[in-house]
Protein backbone atom coordinates (compact mmCIF):
# COMPACT_ATOMS: atom_id res chain seq x y z
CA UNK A 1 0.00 0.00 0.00
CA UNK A 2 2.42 2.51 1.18
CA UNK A 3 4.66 1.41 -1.94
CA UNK A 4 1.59 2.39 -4.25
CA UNK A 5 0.92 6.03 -2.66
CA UNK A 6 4.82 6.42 -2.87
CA UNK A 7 4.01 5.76 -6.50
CA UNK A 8 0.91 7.38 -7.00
CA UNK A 9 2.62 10.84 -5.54
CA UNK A 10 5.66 10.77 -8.00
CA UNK A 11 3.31 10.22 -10.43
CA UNK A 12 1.62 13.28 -9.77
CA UNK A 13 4.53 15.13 -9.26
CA UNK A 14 6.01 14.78 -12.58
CA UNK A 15 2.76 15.74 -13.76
CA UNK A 16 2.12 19.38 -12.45
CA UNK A 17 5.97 19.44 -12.82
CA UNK A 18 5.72 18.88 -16.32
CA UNK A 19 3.07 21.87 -17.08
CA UNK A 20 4.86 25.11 -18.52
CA UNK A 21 2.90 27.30 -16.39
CA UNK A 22 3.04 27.78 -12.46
CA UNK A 23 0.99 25.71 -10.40
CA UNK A 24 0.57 26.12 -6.76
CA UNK A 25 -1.92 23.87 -5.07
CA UNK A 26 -3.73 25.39 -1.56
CA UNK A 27 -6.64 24.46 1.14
CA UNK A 28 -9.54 25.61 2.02
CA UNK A 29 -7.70 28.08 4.19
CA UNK A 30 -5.38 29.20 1.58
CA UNK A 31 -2.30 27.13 3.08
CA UNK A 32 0.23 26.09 0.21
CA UNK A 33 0.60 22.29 -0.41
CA UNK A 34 1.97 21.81 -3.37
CA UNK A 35 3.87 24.06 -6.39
CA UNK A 36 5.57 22.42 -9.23
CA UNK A 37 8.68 23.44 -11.34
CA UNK A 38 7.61 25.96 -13.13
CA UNK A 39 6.29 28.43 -10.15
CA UNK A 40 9.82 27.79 -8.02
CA UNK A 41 11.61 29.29 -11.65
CA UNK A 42 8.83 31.92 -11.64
CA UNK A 43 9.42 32.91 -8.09
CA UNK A 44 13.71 32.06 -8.07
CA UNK A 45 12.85 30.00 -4.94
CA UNK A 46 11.61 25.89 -3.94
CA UNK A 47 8.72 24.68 -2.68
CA UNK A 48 9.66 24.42 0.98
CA UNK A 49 9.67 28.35 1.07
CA UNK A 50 6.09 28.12 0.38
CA UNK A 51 4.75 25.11 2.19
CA UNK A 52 2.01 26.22 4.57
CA UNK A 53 2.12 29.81 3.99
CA UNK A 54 -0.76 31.48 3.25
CA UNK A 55 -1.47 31.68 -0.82
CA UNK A 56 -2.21 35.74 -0.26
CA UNK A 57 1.00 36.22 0.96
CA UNK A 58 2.82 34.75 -1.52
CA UNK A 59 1.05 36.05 -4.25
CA UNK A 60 0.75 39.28 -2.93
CA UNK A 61 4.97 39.37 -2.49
CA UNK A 62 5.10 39.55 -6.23
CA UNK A 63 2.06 41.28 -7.66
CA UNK A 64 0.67 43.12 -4.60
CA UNK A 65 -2.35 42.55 -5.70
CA UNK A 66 -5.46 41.73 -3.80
CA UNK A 67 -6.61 37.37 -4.33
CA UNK A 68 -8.68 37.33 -1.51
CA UNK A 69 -11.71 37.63 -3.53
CA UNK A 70 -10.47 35.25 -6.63
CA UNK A 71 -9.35 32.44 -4.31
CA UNK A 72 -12.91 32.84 -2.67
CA UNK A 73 -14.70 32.49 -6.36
CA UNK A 74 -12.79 29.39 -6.77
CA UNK A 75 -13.93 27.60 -2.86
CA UNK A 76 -17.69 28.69 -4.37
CA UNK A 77 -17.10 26.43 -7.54
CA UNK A 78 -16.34 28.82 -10.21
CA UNK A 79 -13.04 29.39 -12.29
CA UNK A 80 -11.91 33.12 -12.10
CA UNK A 81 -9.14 34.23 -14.44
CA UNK A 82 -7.45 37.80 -13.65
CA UNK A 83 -6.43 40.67 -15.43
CA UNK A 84 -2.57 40.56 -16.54
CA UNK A 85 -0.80 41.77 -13.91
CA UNK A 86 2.87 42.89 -13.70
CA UNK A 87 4.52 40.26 -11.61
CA UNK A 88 7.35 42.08 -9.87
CA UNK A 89 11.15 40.06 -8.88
CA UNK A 90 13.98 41.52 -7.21
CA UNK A 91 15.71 41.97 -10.30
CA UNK A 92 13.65 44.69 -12.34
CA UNK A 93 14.99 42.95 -15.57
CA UNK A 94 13.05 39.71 -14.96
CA UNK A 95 9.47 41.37 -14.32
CA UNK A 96 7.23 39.73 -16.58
CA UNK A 97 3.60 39.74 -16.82
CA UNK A 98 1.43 36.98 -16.11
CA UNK A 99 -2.77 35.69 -15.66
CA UNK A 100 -3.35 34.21 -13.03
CA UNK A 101 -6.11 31.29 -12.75
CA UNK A 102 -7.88 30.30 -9.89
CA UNK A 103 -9.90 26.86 -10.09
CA UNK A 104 -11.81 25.04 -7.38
CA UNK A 105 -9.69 21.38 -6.32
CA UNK A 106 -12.81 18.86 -5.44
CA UNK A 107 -12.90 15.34 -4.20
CA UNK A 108 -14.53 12.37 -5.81
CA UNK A 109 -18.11 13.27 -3.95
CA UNK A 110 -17.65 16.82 -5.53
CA UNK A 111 -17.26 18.38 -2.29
CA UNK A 112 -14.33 21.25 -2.87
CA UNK A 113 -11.32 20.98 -0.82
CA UNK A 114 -9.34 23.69 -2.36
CA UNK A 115 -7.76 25.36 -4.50
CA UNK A 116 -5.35 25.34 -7.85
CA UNK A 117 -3.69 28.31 -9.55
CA UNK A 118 -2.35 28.72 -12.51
CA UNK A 119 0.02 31.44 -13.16
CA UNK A 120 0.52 31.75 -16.88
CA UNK A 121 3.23 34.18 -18.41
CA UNK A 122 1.87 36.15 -20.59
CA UNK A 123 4.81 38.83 -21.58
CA UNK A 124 5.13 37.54 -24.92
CA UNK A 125 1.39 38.43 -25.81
CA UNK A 126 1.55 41.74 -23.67
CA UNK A 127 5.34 42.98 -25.64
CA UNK A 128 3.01 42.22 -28.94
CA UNK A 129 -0.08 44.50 -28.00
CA UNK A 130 2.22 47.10 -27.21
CA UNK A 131 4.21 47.05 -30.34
CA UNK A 132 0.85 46.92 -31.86
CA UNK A 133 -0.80 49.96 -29.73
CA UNK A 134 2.22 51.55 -30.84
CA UNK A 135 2.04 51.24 -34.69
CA UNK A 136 -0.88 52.21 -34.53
CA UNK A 137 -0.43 55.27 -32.53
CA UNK A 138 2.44 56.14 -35.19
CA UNK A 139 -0.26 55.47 -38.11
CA UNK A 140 -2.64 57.51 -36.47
CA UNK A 141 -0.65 60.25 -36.43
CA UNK A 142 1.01 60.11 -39.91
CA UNK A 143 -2.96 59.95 -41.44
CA UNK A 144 -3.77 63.01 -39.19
CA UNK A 145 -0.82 64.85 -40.31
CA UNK A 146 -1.94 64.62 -44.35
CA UNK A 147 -2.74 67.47 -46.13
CA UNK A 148 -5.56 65.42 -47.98
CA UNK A 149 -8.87 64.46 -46.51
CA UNK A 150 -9.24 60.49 -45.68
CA UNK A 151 -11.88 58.35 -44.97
CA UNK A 152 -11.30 55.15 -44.03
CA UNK A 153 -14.35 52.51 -44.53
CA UNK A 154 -15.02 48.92 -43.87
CA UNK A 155 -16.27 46.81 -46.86
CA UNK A 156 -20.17 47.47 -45.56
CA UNK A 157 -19.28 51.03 -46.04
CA UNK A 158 -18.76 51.59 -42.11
CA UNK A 159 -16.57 54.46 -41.37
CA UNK A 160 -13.85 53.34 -39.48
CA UNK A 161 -11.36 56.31 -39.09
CA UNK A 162 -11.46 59.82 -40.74
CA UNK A 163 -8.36 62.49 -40.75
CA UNK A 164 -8.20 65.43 -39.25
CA UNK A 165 -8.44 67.19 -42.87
CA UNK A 166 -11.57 65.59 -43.39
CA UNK A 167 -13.15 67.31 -39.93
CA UNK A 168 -11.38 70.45 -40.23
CA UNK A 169 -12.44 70.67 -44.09
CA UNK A 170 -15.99 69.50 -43.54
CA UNK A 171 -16.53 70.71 -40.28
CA UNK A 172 -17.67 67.51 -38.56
CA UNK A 173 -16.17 65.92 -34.92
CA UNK A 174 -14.96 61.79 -34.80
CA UNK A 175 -18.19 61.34 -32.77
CA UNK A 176 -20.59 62.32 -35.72
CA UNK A 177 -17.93 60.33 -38.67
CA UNK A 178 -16.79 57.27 -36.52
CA UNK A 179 -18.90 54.35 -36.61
CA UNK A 180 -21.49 56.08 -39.36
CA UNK A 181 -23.07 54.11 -42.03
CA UNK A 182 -23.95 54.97 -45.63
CA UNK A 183 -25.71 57.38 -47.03
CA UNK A 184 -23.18 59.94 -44.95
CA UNK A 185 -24.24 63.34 -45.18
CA UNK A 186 -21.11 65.00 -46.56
CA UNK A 187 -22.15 62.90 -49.79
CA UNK A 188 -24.93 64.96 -52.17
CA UNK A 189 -27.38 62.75 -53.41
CA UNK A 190 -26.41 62.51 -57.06
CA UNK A 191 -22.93 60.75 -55.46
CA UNK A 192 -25.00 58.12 -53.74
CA UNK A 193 -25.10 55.95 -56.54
CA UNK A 194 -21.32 55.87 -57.68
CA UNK A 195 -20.34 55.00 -54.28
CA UNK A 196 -22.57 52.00 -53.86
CA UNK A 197 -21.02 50.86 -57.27
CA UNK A 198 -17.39 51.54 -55.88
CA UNK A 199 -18.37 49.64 -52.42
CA UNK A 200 -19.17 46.59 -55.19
CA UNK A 201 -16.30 47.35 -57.01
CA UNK A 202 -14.09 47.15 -54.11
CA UNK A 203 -15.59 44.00 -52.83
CA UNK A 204 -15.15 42.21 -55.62
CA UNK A 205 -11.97 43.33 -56.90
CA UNK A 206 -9.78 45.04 -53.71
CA UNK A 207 -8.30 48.01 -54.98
CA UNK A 208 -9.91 50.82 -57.12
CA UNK A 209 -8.65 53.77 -58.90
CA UNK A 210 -8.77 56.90 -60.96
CA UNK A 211 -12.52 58.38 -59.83
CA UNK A 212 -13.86 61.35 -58.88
């Protein structure tokens, strides 16, 4: 018997020690029982720093963030996923950002005995929405910055963007271009038609050229 729990627990050890992300496995009363591999090279520390120490605590040392209310969620039955938050080491050079995952541990009968979270790294993603946000910001500013008046459309004829040419020429604000839908009102009547055939023209063939 005790051979087969020996067993059984280095099993389950090279499990959760296997999974990429941090694991760290807690009671009902938030007590630390268990992290794997991953969460000791997260944290630049082993599990028996953590044993039996409140869950809080140790989260809180590197996000200082509030769980109480996430680790709750998770003893009620649900899985509650956090923003990212900047996860803080002693060495500025190593902060990273990370999700953290909070799901309810239950016995065979269903009854939950506590808790497992998941801390994922998520720096990667984060670096690329911040290249991103800052193309953008650089496009933005280059189409604002024409001399010519732009209007940028989705196929359905949605305005999407307009330049600051196009308000100051036509005297409109972004709340009364962004988001409209065709007919617009800077277009007279006898252009309605023409630009219905260059939506279909544009749909069909991706690029047009050479109108009025």
């Amino acid at each position: 018997m005790f051979e087969h729990l020996t067993y059984k627990n280095i099993f389950h050890k090279n499990i959760i020690d296997g999974i990429d992300d941090g694991i760290i496995v807690c009671d009902r009363n938030f007590r630390c029982l268990k992290t794997n591999k991953a969460f000791e090279e997260l944290t630049r520390s082993n599990e028996t720093q953590f044993l039996e120490k409140s869950v809080l605590e140790i989260l809180q040392q590197y996000t200082q963030i509030e769980f109480e209310s996430f680790l709750n969620g998770a003893l009620e039955g649900r899985i509650v996923t956090t923003d990212d938050l900047l996860w803080k080491n002693d060495d500025k050079a190593s902060n990273i950002f990370i999700q953290a995952t909070f799901s309810p541990l239950s016995a065979k009968s269903g009854e939950i005995q506590g808790i497992i979270a998941t801390i994922k790294d998520v720096s990667k993603r984060k670096n690329v929405e911040n290249e991103i946000r800052a193309s953008e910001y650089i496009l933005n500013n280059v189409i604002d910055a024409m001399g010519d008046l732009l209007i940028i459309t989705n196929l359905e004829g949605r305005v999407v963007q307009v330049n600051r040419a196009f308000l100051n020429t036509l005297g409109y604000n972004r709340a009364e271009t962004n988001g409209r839908e065709f007919p617009y009102p800077w277009l007279i009547e006898e252009e309605m038609g023409r630009f219905v055939l260059w939506i279909a023209n544009l749909r069909e063939h991706s690029s047009l050229h050479d109108f009025d």
